[in-house]
C-alpha atoms as a PDB file:
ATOM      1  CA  UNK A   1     -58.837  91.615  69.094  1.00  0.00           C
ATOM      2  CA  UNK A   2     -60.638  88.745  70.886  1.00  0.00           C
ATOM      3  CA  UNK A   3     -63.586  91.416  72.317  1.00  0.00           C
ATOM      4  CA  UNK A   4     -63.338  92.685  68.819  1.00  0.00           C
ATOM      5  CA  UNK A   5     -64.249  89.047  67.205  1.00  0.00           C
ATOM      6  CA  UNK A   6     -66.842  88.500  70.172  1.00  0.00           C
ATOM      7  CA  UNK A   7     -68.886  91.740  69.328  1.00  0.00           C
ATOM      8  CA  UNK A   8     -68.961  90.716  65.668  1.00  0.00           C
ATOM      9  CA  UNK A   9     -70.292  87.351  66.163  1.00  0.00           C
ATOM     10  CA  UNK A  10     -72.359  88.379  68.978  1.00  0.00           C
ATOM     11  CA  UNK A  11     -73.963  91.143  66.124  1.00  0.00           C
ATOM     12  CA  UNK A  12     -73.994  88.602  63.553  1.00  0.00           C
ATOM     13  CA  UNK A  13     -75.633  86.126  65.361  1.00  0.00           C
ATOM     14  CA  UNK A  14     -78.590  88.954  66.115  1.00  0.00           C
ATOM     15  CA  UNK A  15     -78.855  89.216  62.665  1.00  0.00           C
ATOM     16  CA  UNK A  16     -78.808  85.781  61.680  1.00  0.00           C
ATOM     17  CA  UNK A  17     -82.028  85.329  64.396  1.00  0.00           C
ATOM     18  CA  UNK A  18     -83.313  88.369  63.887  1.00  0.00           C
ATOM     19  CA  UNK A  19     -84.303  86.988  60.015  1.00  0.00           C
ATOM     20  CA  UNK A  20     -86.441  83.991  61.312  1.00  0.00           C
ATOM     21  CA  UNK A  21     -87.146  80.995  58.890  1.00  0.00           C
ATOM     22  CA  UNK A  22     -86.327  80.556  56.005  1.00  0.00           C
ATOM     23  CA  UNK A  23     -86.963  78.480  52.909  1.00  0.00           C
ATOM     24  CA  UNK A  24     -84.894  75.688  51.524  1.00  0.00           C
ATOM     25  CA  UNK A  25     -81.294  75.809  51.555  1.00  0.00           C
ATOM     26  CA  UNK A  26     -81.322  79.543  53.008  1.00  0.00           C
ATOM     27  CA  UNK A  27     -82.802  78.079  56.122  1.00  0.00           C
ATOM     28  CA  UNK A  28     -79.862  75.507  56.241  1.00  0.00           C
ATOM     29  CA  UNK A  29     -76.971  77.414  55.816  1.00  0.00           C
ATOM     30  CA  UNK A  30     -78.988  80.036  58.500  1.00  0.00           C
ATOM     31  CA  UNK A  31     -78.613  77.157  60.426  1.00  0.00           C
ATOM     32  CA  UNK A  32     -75.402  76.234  59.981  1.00  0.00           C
ATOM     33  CA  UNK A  33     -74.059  79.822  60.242  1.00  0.00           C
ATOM     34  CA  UNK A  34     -75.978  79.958  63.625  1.00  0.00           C
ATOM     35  CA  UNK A  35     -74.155  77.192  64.678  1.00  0.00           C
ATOM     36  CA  UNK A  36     -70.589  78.630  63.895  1.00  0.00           C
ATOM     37  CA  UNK A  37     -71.312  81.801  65.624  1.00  0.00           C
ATOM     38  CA  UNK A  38     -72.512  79.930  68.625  1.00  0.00           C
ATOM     39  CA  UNK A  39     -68.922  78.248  68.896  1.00  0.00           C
ATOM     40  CA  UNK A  40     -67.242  81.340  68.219  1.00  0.00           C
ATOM     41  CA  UNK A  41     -68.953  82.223  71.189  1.00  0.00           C
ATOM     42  CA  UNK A  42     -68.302  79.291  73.194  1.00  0.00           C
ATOM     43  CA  UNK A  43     -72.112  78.497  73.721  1.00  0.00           C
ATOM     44  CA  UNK A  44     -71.965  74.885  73.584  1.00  0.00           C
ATOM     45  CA  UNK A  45     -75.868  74.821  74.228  1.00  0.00           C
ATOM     46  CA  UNK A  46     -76.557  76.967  71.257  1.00  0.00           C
ATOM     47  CA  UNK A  47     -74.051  74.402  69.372  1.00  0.00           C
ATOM     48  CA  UNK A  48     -75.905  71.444  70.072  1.00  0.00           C
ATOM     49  CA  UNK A  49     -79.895  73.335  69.886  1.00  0.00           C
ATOM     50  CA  UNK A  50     -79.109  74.756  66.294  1.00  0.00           C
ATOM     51  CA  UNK A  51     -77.422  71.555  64.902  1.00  0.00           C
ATOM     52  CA  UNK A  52     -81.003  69.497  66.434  1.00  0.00           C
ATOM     53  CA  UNK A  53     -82.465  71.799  64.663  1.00  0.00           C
ATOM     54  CA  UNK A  54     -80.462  71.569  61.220  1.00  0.00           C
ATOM     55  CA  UNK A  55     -81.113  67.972  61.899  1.00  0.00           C
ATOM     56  CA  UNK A  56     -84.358  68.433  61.979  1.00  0.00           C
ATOM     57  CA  UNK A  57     -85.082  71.169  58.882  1.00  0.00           C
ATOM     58  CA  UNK A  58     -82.360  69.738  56.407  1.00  0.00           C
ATOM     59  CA  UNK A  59     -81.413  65.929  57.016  1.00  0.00           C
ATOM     60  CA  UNK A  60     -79.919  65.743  53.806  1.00  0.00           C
ATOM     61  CA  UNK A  61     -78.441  68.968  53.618  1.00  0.00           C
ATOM     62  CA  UNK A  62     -74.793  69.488  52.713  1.00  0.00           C
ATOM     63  CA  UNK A  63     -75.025  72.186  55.657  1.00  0.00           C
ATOM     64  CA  UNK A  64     -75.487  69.686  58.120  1.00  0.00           C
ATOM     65  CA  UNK A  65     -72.773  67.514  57.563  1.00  0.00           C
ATOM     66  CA  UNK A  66     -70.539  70.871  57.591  1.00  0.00           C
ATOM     67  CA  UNK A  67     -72.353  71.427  60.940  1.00  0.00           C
ATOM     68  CA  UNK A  68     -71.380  68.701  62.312  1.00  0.00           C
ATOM     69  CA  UNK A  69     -67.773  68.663  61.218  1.00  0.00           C
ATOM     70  CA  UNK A  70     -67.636  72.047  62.610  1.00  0.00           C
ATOM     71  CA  UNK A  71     -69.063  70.681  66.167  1.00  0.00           C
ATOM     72  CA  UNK A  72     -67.167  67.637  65.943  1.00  0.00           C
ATOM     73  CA  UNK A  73     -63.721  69.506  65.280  1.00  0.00           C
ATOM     74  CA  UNK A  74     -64.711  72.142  68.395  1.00  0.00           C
ATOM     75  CA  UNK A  75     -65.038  69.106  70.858  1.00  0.00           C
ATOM     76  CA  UNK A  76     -61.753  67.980  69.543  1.00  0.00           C
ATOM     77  CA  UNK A  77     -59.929  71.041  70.222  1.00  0.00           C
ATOM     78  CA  UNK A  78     -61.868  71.160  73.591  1.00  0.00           C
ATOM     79  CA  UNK A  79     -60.131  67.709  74.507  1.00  0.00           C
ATOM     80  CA  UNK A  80     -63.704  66.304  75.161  1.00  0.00           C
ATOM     81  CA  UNK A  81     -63.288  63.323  73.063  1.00  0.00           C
ATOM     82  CA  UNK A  82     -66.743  61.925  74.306  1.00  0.00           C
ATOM     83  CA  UNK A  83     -68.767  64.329  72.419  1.00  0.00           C
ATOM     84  CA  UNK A  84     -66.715  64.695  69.640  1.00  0.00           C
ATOM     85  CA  UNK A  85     -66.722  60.815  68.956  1.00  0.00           C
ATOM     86  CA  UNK A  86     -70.659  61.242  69.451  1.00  0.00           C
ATOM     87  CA  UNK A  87     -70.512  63.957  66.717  1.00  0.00           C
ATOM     88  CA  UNK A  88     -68.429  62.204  64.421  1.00  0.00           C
ATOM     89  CA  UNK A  89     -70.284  59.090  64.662  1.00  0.00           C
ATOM     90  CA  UNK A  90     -73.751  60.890  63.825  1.00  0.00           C
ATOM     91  CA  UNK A  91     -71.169  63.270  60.674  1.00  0.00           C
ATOM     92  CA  UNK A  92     -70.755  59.743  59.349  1.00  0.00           C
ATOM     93  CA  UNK A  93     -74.308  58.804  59.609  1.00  0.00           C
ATOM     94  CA  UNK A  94     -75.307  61.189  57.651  1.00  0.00           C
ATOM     95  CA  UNK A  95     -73.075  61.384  55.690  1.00  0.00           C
ATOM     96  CA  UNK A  96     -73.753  57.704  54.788  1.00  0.00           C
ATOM     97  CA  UNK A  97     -77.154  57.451  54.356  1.00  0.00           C
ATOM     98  CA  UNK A  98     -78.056  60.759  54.012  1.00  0.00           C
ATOM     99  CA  UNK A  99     -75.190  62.709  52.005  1.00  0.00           C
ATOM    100  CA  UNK A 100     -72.963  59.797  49.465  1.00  0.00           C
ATOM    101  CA  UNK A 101     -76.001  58.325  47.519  1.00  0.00           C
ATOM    102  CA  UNK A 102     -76.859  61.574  45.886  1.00  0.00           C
ATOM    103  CA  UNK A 103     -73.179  61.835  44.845  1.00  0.00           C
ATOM    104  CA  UNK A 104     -72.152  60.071  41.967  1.00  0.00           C
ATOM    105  CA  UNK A 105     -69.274  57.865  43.778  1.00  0.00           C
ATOM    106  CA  UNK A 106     -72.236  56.741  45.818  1.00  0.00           C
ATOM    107  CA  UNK A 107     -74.559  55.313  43.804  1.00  0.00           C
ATOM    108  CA  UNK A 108     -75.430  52.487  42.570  1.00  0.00           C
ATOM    109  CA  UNK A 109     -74.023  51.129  39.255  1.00  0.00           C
ATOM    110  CA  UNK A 110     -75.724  49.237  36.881  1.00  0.00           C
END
């Protein structure tokens, strides 16, 4: 089952690079997707190179902070509490100054 899940994400992830750039929010959930399959594959390099680029393309994307939970939650499981503390701090971040004002429970009243 495991080699089974590996050749799927390993195909997915060809597709998901073999598509290239592209616009908007498509480009940030490509992102984001990238990201996931990179875990899957326990590519931790891939991890942190797609979510620098997420970063990057769609700072106030949704798809980032998802990213980063994702990341954040792998570390966790991992044990390495160093990098998962680094994600979390840079999930709240964004989420912060990036992700609550455009929600209505994070704006400002008056």
């Amino acid at each position: 089952m495991l080699l089974k899940k590996l050749t799927v994400t390993k195909e997915v992830r060809e597709i998901l690079t073999s598509m290239g750039a592209q616009t908007g929010d498509a480009e940030a959930e490509r992102l984001y997707l990238l990201s996931e399959t990179a875990q899957y594959s326990n590519d931790e390099e891939a991890v942190q190179r797609t979510l620098n680029d997420l970063r990057q393309f769609g700072p106030t994307s949704p798809w980032l902070e998802k990213a980063l939970l994702s990341a954040g939650n792998m570390y966790l499981l991992k044990r390495d509490f160093d990098h998962a503390s680094i994600i979390s701090a840079s999930s709240s971040s964004v989420f912060r100054t990036e992700i609550a004002p455009r929600t209505p429970i994070g704006r400002p009243h008056g």
